[in-house]
C-alpha atoms as a PDB file:
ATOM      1  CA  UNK A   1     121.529 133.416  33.030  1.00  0.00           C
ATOM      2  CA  UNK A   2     123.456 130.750  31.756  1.00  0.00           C
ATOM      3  CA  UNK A   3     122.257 131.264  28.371  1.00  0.00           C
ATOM      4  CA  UNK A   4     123.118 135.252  28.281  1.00  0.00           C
ATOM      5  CA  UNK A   5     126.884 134.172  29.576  1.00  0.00           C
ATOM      6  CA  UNK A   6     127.098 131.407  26.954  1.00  0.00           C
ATOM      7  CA  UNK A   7     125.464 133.804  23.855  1.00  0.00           C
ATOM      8  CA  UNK A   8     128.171 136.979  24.781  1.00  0.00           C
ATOM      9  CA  UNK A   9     131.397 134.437  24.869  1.00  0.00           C
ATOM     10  CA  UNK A  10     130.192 133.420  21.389  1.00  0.00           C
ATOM     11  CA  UNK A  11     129.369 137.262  20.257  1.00  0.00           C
ATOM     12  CA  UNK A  12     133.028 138.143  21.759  1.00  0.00           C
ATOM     13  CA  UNK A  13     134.554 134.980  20.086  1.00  0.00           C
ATOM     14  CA  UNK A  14     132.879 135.790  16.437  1.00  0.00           C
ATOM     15  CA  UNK A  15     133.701 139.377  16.587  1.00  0.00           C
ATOM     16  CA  UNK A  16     137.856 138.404  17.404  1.00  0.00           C
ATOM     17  CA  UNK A  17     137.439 136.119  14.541  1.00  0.00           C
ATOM     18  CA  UNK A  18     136.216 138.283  12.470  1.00  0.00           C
ATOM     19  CA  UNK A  19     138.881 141.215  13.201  1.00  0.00           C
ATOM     20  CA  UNK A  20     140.804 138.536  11.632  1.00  0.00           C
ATOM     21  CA  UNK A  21     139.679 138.605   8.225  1.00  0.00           C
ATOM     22  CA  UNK A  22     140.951 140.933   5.556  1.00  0.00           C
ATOM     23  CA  UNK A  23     136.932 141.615   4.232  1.00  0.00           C
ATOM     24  CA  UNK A  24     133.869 143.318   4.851  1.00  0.00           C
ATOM     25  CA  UNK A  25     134.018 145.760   7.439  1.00  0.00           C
ATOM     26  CA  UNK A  26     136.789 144.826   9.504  1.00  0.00           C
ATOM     27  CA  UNK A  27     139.256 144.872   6.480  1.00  0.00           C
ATOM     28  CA  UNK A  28     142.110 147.470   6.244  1.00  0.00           C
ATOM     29  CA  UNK A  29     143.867 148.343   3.005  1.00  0.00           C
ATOM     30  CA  UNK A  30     147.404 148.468   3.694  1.00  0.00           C
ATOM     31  CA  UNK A  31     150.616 149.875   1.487  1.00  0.00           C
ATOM     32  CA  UNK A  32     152.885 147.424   0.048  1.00  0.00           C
ATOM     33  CA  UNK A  33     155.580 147.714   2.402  1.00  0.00           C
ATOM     34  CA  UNK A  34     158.059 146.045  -0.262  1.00  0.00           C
ATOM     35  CA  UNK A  35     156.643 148.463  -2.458  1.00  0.00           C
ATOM     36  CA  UNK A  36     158.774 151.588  -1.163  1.00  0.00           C
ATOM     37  CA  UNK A  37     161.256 152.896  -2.413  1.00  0.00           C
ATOM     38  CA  UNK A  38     164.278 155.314  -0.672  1.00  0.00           C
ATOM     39  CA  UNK A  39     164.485 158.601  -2.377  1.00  0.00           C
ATOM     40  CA  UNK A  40     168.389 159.834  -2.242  1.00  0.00           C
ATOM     41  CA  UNK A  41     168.785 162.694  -0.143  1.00  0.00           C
ATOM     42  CA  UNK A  42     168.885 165.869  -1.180  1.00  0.00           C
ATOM     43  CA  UNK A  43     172.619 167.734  -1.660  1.00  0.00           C
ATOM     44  CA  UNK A  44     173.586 170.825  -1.812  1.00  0.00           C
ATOM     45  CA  UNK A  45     176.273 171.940  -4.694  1.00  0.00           C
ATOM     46  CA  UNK A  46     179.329 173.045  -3.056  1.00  0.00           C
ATOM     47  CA  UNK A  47     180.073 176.944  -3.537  1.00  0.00           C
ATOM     48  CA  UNK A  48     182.915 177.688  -4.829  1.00  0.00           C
ATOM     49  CA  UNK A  49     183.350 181.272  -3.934  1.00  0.00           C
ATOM     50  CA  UNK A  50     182.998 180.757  -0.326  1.00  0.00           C
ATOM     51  CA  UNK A  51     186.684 181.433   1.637  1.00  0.00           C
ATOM     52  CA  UNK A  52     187.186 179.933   5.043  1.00  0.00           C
ATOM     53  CA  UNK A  53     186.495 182.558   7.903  1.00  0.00           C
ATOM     54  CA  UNK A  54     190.020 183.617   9.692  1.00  0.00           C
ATOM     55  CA  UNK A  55     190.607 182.488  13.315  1.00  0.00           C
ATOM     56  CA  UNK A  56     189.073 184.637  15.850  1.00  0.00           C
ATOM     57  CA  UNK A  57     187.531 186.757  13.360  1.00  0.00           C
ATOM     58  CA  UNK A  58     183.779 187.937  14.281  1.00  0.00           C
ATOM     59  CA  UNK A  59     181.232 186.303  12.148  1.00  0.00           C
ATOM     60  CA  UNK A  60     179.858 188.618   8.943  1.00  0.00           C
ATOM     61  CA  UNK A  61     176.734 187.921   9.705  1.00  0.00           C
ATOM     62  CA  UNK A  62     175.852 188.680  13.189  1.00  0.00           C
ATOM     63  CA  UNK A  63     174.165 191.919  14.425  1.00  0.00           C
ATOM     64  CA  UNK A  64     174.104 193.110  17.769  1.00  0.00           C
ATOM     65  CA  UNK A  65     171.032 192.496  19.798  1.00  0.00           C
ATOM     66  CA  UNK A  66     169.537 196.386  19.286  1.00  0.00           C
ATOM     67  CA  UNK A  67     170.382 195.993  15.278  1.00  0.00           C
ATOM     68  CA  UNK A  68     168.106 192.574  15.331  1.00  0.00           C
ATOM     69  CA  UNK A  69     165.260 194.715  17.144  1.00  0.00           C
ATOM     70  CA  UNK A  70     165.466 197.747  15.220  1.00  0.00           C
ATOM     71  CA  UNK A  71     165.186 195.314  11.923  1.00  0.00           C
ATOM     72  CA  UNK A  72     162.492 193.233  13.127  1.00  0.00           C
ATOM     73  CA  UNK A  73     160.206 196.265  14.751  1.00  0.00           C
ATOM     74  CA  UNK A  74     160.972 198.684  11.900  1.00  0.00           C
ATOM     75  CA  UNK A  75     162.815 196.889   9.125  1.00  0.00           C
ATOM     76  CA  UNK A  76     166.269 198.337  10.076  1.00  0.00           C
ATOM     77  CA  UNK A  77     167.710 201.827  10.863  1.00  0.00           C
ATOM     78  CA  UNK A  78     165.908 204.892   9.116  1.00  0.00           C
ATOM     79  CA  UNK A  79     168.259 207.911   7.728  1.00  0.00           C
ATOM     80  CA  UNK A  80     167.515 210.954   9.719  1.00  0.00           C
ATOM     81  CA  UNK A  81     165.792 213.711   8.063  1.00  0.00           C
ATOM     82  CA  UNK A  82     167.498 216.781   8.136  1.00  0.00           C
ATOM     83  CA  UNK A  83     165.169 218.556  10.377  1.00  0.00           C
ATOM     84  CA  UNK A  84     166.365 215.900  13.083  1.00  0.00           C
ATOM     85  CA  UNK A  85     169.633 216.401  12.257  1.00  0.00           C
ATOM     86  CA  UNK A  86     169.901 219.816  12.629  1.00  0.00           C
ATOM     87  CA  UNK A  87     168.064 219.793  15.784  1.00  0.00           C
ATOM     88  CA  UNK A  88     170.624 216.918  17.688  1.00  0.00           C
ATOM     89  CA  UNK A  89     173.189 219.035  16.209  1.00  0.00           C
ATOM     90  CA  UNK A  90     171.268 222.236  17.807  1.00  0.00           C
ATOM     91  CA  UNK A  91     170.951 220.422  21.304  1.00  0.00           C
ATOM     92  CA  UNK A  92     174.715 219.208  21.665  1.00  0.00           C
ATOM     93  CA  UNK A  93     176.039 216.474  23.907  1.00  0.00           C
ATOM     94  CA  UNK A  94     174.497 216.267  27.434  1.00  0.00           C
ATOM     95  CA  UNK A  95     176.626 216.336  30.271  1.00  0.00           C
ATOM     96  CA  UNK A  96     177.924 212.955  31.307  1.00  0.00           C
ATOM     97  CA  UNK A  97     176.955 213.267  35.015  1.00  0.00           C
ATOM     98  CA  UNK A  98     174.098 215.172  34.828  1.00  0.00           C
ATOM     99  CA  UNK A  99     172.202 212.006  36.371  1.00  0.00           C
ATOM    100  CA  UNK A 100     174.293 213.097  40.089  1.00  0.00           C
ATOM    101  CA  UNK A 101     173.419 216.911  39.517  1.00  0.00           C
ATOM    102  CA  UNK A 102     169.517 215.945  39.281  1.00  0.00           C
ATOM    103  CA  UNK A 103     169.675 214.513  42.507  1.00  0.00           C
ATOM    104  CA  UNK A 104     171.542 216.961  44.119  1.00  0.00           C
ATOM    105  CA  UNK A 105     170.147 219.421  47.177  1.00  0.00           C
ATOM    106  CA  UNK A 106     171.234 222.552  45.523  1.00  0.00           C
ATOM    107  CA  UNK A 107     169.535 221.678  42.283  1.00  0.00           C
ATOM    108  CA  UNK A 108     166.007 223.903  42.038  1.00  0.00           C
ATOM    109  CA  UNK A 109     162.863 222.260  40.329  1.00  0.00           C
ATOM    110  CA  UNK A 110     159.718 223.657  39.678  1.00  0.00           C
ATOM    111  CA  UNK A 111     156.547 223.376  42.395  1.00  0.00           C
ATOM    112  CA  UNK A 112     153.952 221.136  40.368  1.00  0.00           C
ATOM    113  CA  UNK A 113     151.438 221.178  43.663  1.00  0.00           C
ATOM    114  CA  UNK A 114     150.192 219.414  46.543  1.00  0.00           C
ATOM    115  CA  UNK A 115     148.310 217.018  43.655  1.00  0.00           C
ATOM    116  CA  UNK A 116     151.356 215.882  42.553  1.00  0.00           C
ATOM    117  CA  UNK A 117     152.932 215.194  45.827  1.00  0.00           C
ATOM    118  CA  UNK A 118     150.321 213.341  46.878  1.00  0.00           C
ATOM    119  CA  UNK A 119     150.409 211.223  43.527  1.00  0.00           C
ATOM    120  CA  UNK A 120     153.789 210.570  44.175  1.00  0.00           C
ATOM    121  CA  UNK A 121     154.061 209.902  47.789  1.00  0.00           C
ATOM    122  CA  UNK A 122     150.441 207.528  47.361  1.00  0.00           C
ATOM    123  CA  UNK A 123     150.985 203.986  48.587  1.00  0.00           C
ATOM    124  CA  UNK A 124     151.419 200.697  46.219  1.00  0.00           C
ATOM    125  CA  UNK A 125     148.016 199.084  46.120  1.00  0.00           C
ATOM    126  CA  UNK A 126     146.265 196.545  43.739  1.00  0.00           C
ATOM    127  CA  UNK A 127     143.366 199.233  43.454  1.00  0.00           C
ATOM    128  CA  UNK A 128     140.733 197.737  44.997  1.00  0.00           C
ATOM    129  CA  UNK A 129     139.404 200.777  46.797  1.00  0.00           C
ATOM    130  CA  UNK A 130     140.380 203.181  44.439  1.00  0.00           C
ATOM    131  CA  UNK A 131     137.184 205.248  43.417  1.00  0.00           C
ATOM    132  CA  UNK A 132     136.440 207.295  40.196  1.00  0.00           C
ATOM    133  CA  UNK A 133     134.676 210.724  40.535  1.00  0.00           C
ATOM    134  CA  UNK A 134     133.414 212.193  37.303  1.00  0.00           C
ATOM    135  CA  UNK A 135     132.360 215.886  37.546  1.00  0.00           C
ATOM    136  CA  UNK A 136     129.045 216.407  37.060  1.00  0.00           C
ATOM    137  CA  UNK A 137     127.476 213.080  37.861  1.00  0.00           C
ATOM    138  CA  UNK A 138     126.874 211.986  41.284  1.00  0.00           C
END
């Protein structure tokens, strides 16, 4: 026992030692830190046909939040054709509150069916019981 203890404080000591050295396996190359040099930053040339903006003046460049969508989902606004045009032109301005008249008592919709009122009126659920029926197969 005393012989194991004796031979791995000599394998430990040897293998510090040796992470010592600058050879064999154990040896690193390293860069010449005295070597380096600094490279000068980079500038940019001033511009000389850039005027100071005015105080309180809006910055040129900055679009609204629908202009930054409409540019990044469809590379900015499209002309309308003329077919489009004609038809907004065709369909006039809609009635500011036309959003009260909907839900008004007086105002007569069309009967869709007992299906849809029972879509509509069908509780919230996570759809763990809901069941598909396809015709034909049972």
């Amino acid at each position: 026992m005393r012989k194991i203890a004796t031979f791995t404080i000599v394998l430990g000591a040897s293998a510090m030692l040796a992470g010592c050295g600058s050879s064999g396996i154990m040896g690193r190359a390293r860069p010449d830190e005295f070597a380096v040099q600094r490279q000068a930053p980079l500038v940019v040339p001033p511009d000389f046909n850039l005027v100071p903006p005015s105080p309180g003046a809006p910055r040129p460049d900055e679009d609204s939040a629908s202009q930054k969508a409409l540019e990044a989902l469809f590379g900015g606004p499209a002309p309308r054709s003329s077919v489009e045009t004609s038809m907004l032109d065709h369909a006039g301005t809609a009635d500011p509150g036309i959003r009260t008249a909907v839900g008004d008592a007086d105002t007569h919709t069309v009967y869709k069916g007992r299906l849809t009122q029972d879509i509509v009126a069908a509780p919230q659920g996570n759809g763990a019981t809901a069941q598909a029926v396809i015709p034909g197969q049972g």
